[in-house]
Structures are given as C-alpha cells and as structure tokens.
Protein backbone atom coordinates (compact mmCIF):
# COMPACT_ATOMS: atom_id res chain seq x y z
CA UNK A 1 85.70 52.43 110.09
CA UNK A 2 84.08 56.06 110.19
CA UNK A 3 86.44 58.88 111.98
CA UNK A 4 84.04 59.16 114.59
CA UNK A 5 84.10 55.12 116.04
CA UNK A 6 88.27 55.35 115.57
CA UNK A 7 89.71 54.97 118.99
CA UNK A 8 92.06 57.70 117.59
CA UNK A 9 90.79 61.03 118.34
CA UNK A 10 91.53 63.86 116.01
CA UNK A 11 90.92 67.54 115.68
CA UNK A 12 89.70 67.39 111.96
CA UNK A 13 85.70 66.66 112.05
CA UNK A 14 83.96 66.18 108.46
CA UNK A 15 80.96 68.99 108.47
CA UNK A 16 77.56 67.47 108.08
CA UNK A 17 76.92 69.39 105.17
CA UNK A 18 79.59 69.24 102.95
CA UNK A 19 82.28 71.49 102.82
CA UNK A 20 82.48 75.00 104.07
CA UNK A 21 81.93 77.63 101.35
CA UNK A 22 84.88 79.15 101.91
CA UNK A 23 86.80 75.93 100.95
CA UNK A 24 84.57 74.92 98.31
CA UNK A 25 85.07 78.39 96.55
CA UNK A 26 88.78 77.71 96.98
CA UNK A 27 88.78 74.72 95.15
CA UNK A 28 86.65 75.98 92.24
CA UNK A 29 89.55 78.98 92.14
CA UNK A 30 92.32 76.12 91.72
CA UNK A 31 90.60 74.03 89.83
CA UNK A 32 89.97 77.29 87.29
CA UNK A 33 93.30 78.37 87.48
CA UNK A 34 94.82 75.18 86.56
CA UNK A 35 92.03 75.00 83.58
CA UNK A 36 93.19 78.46 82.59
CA UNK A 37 97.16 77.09 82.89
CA UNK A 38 96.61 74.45 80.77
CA UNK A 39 94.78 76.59 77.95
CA UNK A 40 97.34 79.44 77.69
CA UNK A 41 100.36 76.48 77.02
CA UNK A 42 101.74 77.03 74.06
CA UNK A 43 101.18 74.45 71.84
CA UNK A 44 105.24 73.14 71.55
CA UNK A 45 104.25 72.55 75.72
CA UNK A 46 100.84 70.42 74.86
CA UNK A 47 102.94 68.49 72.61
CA UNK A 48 105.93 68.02 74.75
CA UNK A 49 103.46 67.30 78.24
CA UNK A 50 101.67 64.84 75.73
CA UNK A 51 104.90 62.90 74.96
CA UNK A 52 106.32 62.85 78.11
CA UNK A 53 102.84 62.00 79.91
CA UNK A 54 102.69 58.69 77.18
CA UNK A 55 106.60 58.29 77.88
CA UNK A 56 105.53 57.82 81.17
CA UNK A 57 103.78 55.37 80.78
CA UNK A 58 102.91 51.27 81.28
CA UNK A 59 101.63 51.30 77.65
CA UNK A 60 105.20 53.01 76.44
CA UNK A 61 107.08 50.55 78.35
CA UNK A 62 105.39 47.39 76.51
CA UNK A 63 105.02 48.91 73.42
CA UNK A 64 108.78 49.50 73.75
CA UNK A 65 109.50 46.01 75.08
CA UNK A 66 107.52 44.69 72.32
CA UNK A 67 109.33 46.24 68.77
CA UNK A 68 112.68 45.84 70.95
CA UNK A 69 111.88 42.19 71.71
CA UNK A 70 110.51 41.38 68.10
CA UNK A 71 113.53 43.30 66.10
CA UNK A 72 115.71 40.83 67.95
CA UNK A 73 114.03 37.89 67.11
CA UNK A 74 114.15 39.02 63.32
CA UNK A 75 117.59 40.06 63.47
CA UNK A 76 119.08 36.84 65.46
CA UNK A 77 117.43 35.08 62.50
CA UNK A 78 114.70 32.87 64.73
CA UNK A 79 111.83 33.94 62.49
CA UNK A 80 111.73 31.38 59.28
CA UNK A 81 111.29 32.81 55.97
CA UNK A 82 112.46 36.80 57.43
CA UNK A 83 116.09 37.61 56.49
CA UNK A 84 117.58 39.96 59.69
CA UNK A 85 117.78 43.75 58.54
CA UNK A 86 119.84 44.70 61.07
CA UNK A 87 122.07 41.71 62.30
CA UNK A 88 124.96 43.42 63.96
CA UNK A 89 121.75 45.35 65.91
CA UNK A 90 123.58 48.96 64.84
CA UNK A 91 120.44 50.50 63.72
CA UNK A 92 117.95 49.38 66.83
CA UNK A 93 120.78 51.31 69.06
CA UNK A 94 120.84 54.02 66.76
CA UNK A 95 117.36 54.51 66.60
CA UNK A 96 117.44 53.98 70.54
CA UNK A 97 119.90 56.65 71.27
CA UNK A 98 117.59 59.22 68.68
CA UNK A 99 114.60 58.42 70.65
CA UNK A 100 116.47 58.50 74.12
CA UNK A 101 117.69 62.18 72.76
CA UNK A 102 114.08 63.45 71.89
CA UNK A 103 112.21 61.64 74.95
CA UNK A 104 114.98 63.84 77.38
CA UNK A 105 114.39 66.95 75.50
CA UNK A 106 110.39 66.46 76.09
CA UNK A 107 110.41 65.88 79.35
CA UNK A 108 112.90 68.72 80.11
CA UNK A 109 110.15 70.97 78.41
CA UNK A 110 107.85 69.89 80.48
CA UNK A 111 109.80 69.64 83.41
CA UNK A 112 110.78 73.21 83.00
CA UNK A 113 107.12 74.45 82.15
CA UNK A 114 106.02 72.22 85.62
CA UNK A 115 108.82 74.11 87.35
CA UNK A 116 107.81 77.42 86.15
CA UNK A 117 104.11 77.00 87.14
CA UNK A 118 105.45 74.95 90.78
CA UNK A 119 107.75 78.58 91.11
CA UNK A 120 104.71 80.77 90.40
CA UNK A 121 102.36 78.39 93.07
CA UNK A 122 105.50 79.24 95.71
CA UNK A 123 105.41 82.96 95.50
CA UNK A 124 101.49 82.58 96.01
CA UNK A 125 102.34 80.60 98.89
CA UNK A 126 104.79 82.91 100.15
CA UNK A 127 102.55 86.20 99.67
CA UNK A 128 99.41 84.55 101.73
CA UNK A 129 101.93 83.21 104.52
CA UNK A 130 103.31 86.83 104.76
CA UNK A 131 99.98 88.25 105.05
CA UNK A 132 98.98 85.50 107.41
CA UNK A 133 101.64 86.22 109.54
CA UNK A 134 100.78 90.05 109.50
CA UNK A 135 97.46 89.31 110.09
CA UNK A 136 98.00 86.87 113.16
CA UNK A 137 100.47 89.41 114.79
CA UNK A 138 98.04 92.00 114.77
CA UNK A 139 95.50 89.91 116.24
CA UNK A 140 97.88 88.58 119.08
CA UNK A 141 98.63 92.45 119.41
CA UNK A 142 94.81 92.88 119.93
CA UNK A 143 94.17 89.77 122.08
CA UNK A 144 97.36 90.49 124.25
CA UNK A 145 96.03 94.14 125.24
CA UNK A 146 92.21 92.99 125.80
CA UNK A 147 93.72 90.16 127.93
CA UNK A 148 95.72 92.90 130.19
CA UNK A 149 92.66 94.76 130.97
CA UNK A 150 90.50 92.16 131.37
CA UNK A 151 93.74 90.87 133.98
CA UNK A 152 94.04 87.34 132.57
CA UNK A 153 97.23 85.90 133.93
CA UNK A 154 98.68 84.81 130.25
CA UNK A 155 98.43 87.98 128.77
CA UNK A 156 101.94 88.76 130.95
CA UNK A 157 103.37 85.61 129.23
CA UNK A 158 107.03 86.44 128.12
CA UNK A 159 106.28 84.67 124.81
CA UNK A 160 103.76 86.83 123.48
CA UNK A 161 105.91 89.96 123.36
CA UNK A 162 107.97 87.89 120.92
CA UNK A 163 104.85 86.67 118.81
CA UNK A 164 104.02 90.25 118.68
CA UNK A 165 107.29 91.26 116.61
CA UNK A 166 106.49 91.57 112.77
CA UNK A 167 108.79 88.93 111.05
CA UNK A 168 111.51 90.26 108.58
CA UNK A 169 111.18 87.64 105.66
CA UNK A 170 114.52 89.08 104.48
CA UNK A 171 115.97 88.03 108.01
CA UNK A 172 114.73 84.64 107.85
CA UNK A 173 116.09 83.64 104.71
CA UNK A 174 119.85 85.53 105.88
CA UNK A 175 119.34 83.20 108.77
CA UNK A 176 118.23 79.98 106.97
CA UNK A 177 121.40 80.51 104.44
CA UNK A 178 123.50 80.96 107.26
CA UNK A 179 122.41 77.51 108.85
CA UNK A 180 123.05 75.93 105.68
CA UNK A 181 126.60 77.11 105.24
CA UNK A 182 127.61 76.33 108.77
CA UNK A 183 127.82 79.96 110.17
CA UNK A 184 126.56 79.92 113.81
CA UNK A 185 123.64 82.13 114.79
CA UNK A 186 123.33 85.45 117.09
C-alpha cells in the first residue's frame, strides 16, 4: 500500500525525484566518514571488530555447539574404536573459560572503539543542535518583529518572548542533573 492511498495521513511526502540534494550530499558525507573511520582503525581494532563481529554470530554459535557436542560424545565413550581424551571433561572447560576470557576482551575493544566513535557522533550532534537553536532564535527574533509591524495578532503571543531567549546549554544540563538527583526546580 503506497503512502499516498493510506487512510493515514502524514506530513512526510517522498519527492518525485529522488532525494533532495541537500540530503543526498549528507549521506555521501556519512557514508565517507564512516569509510574514513574504518580505514584509520588500527589494526589490533580490525582484528578485535573481526572477532567479535564472527563471535556474534549464527555460524559461531553452531560451530561452537558442534566441537562442544562432538568432544562429549568422544569423551562419554559413545564413539566405537575412539578412546575419550578428556573423560572427566577438565580440559573442554578449560579451554572454554580461555576462550570465554579472550572473546570478552574482544568485544570490550570493540565496544570501547564503538563507544569512542558513538561519543565523537554526540558532540557532532550536540554542536549542530546548538547552532540550530541559535539559528532558530534569531529567526523567531526576526519573524516576531516583522510580525509587530505588519500588526499580526500572534506576534504579541507571551510565548515567543520566551522562544526568543538564547538557551544556556550549561543551564540545561545543571537542571537535567538536578532532576535526576531529586532536587526540585526554581
């Protein structure tokens, strides 16, 4: 069913042309950036993000379920003709607890690089909302006085004298750690 027969209106409308160039220019940006990411990793990172991606994984799992499933068929003596290796099953959790110690340790590294490049993605986030929010206060500034002489009734609207005021980023976070810890506001 096509956006356009849904009974559901919505405000997003697919251009007939593709995207705007504005977006599309946007996405080639990311999708260089991430490109770029990915080739300055060190190479201890590739290895650890290729580990932990196969860790991650269906294939891992059966592989896994597979050797664990056949060493204790050998080792509970069911296979004819194959003496057990490991009856008393000391070396499979050995060997388990080794690879359980080296699988964590990969996928903190890449945890931690993921985090590092999620932390750098925030403060990009942050800077473009500030400047947003600079540049929409200035325009509501603009809009507000044209409104006034051009006497449209909403331009005397309370609320806009508030939208106006630049916001203190500093302020907002004082106030947001103040919610969290209980502290009532002013």
């Amino acid at each position: 069913m096509s956006r356009r027969s849904s009974s559901i209106s919505t405000p997003t409308v697919e251009p007939s042309d593709g995207l705007a160039s504005a977006l599309e220019r946007n996405i080639s940006a990311l999708a260089e950036r991430r490109r770029h990411e990915q080739a300055d990793a060190s190479f201890r990172d590739r290895i650890a993000e290729a580990i932990s991606r196969f860790a991650g994984s269906i294939t891992f799992v059966v592989v896994h379920a597979l050797l664990v499933a056949g060493w204790i068929v050998v080792n509970a003596g069911l296979v004819p003709g194959l003496r057990p290796f490991d009856p008393t099953f000391v070396i499979l959790a050995t060997v388990a607890s080794v690879e359980a110690i080296f699988l964590s340790t990969f996928i903190l590294i890449s945890q931690n690089r993921a985090a590092a490049l999620a932390d750098r993605r925030a403060d990009l986030d942050l800077q473009i909302s500030l400047l947003s929010e600079h540049e929409v206060t200035h325009l509501i500034t603009l809009v507000t006085e044209i409104a006034q002489r051009l006497g449209v009734e909403e331009a005397k609207n309370p609320e806009l004298q508030e939208l106006k005021r630049t916001v203190a980023p500093e302020a907002v976070l004082e106030r947001i750690k103040d919610s969290e810890e209980g502290e009532p506001s002013n």
